[in-house]
C-alpha atoms as a PDB file:
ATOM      1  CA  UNK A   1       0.000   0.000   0.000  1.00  0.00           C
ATOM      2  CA  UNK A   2       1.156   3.453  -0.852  1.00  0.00           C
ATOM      3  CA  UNK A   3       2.156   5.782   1.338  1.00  0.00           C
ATOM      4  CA  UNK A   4       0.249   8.779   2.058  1.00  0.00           C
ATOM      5  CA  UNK A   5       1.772  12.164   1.625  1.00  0.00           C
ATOM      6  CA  UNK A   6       1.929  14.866   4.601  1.00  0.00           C
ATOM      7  CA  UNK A   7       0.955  17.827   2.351  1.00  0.00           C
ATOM      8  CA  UNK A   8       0.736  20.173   5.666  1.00  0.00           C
ATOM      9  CA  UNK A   9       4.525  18.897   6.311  1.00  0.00           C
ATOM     10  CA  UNK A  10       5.861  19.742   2.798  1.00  0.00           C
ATOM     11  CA  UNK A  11       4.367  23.205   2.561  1.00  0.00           C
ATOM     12  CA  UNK A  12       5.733  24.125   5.888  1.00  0.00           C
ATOM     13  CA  UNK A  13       9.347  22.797   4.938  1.00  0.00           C
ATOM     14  CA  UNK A  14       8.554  24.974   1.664  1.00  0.00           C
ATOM     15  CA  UNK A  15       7.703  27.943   3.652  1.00  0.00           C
ATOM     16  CA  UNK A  16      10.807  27.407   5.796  1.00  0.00           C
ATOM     17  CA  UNK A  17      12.888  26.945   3.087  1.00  0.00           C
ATOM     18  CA  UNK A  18      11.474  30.197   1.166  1.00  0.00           C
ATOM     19  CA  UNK A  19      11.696  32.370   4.620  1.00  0.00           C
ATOM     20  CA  UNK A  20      15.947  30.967   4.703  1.00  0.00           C
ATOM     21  CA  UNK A  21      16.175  32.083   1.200  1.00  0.00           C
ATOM     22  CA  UNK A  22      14.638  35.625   1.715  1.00  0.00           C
ATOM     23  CA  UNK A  23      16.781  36.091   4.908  1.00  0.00           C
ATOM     24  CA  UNK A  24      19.905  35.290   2.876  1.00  0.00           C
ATOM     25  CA  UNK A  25      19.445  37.433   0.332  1.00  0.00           C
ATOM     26  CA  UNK A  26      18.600  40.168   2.676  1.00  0.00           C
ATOM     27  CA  UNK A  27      21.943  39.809   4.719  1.00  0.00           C
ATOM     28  CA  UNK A  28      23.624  39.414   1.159  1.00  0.00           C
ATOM     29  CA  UNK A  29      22.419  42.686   0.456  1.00  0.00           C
ATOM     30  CA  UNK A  30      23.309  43.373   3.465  1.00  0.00           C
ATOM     31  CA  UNK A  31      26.707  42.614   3.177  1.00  0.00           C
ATOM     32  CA  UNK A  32      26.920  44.593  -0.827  1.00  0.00           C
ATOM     33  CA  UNK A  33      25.930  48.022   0.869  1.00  0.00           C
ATOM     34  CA  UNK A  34      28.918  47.648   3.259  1.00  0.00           C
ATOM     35  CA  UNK A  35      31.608  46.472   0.948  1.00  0.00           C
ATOM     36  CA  UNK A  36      31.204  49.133  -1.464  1.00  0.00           C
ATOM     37  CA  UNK A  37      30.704  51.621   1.651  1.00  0.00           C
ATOM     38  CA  UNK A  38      27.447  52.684   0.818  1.00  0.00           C
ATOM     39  CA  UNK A  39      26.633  52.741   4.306  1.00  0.00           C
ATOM     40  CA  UNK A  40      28.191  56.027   4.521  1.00  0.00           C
ATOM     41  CA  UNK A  41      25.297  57.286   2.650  1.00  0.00           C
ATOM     42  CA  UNK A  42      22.218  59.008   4.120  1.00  0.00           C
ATOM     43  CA  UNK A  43      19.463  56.369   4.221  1.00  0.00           C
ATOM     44  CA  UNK A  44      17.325  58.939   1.779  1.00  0.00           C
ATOM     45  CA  UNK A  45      20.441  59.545  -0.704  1.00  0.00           C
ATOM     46  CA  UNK A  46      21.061  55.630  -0.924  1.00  0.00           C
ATOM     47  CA  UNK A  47      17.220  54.895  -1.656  1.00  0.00           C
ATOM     48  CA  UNK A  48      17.011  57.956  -4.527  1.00  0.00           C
ATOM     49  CA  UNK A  49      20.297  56.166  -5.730  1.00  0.00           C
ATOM     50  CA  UNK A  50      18.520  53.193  -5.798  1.00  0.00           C
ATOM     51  CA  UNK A  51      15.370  54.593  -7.489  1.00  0.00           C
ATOM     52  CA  UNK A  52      17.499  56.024 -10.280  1.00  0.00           C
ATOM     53  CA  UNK A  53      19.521  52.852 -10.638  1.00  0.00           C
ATOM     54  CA  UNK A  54      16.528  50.898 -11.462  1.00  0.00           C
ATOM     55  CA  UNK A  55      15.552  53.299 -13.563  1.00  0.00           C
ATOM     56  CA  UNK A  56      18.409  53.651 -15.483  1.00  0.00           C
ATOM     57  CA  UNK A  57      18.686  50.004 -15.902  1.00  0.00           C
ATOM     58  CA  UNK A  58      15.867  49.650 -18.329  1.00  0.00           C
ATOM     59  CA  UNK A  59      18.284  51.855 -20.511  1.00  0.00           C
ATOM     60  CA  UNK A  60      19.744  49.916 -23.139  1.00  0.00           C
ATOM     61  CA  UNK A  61      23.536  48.613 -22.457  1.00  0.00           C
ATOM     62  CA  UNK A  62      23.467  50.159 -19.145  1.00  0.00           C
ATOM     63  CA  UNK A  63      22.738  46.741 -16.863  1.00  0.00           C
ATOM     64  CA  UNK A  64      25.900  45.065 -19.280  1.00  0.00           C
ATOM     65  CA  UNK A  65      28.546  48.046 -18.100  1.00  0.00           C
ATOM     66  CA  UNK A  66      27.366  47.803 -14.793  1.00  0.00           C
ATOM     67  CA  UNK A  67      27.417  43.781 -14.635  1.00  0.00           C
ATOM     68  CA  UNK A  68      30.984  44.154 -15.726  1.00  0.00           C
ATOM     69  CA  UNK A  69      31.664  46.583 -13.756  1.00  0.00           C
ATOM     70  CA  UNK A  70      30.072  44.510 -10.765  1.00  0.00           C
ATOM     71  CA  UNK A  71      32.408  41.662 -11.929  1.00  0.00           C
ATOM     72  CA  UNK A  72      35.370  43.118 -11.872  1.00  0.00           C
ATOM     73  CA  UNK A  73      34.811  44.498  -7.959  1.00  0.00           C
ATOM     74  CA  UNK A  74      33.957  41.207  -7.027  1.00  0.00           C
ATOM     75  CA  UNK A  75      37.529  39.566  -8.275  1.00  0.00           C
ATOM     76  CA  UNK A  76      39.538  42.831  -7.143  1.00  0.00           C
ATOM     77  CA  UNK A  77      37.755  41.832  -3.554  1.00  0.00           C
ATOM     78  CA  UNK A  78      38.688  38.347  -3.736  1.00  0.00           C
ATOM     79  CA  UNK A  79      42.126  39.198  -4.373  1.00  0.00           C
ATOM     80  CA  UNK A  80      42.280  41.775  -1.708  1.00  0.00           C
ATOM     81  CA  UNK A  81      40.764  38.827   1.195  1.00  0.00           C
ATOM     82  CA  UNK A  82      43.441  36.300  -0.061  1.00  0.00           C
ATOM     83  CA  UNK A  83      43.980  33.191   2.184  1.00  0.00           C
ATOM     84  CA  UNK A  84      42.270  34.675   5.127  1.00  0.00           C
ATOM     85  CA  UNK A  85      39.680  33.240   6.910  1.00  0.00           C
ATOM     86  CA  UNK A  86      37.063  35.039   4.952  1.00  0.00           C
ATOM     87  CA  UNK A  87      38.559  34.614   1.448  1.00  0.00           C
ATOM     88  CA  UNK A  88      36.218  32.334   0.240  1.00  0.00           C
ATOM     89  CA  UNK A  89      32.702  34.174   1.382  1.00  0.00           C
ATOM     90  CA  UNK A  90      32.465  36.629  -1.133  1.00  0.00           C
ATOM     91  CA  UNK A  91      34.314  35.659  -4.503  1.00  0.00           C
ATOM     92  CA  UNK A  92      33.391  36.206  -8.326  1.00  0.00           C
ATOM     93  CA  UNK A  93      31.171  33.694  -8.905  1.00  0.00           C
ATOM     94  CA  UNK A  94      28.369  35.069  -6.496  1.00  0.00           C
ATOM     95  CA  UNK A  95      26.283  37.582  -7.674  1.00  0.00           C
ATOM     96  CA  UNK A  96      23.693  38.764  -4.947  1.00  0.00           C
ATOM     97  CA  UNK A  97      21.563  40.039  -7.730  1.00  0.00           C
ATOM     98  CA  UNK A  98      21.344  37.483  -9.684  1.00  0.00           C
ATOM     99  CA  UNK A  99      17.647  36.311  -8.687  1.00  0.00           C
ATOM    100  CA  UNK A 100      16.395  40.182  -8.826  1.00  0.00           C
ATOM    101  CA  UNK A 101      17.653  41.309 -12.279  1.00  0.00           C
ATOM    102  CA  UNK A 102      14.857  39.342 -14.260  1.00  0.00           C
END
C-alpha cells in the first residue's frame, strides 16, 4: 500500500525553506551596501540612488557596463581577502543580484 503524503509537512518545509532564502538574500544585500561603503550614505540619498539605478537600468547597455563593472569588484575583492579566513565568502562567482535582475 502506498504511502500517504503529509501535504501540511511539505508546505511548511517549503515555507521554511522560502523564509531561509529571503533572509539570505537580505543579509547578502546586506553585506553589498557595506563592501562598497554605501553605508556612509544618508538612508534617503542611498534609496534615490537606488530609485534612479533601477531606472536607469531599463536603458539599453546600461545593466551590461554595470554587470561588468560589478564583476570586476567582485575579483579585485577576492584578491584583496586572499587566504584569510574570509577569502572564500564573497568571490566572483556570487552575484547577490542574480535572482532580482529578471
Amino acid at each position: 500500500m502506498r504511502k500517504a503524503r503529509d501535504y501540511d509537512a511539505e508546505l511548511k518545509a517549503l515555507g521554511d525553506k522560502a523564509r531561509a532564502l529571503k533572509v539570505k538574500k537580505v543579509q547578502q544585500l546586506g553585506e553589498l551596501v557595506i563592501a562598497t561603503g554605501a553605508d556612509a550614505l544618508d538612508l534617503d540619498v542611498l534609496a534615490g540612488a537606488l530609485l534612479h539605478a533601477v531606472a536607469e537600468a531599463q536603458v539599453e547597455g546600461n545593466r551590461e557596463a554595470w554587470r561588468s563593472d560589478g564583476a570586476g569588484f567582485f575579483q579585485r575583492r577576492g584578491r584583496k581577502a586572499g587566504k584569510g579566513a574570509d577569502g572564500n565568502r564573497q568571490g566572483g562567482s556570487e552575484t547577490p543580484t542574480d535572482g532580482a535582475q529578471g
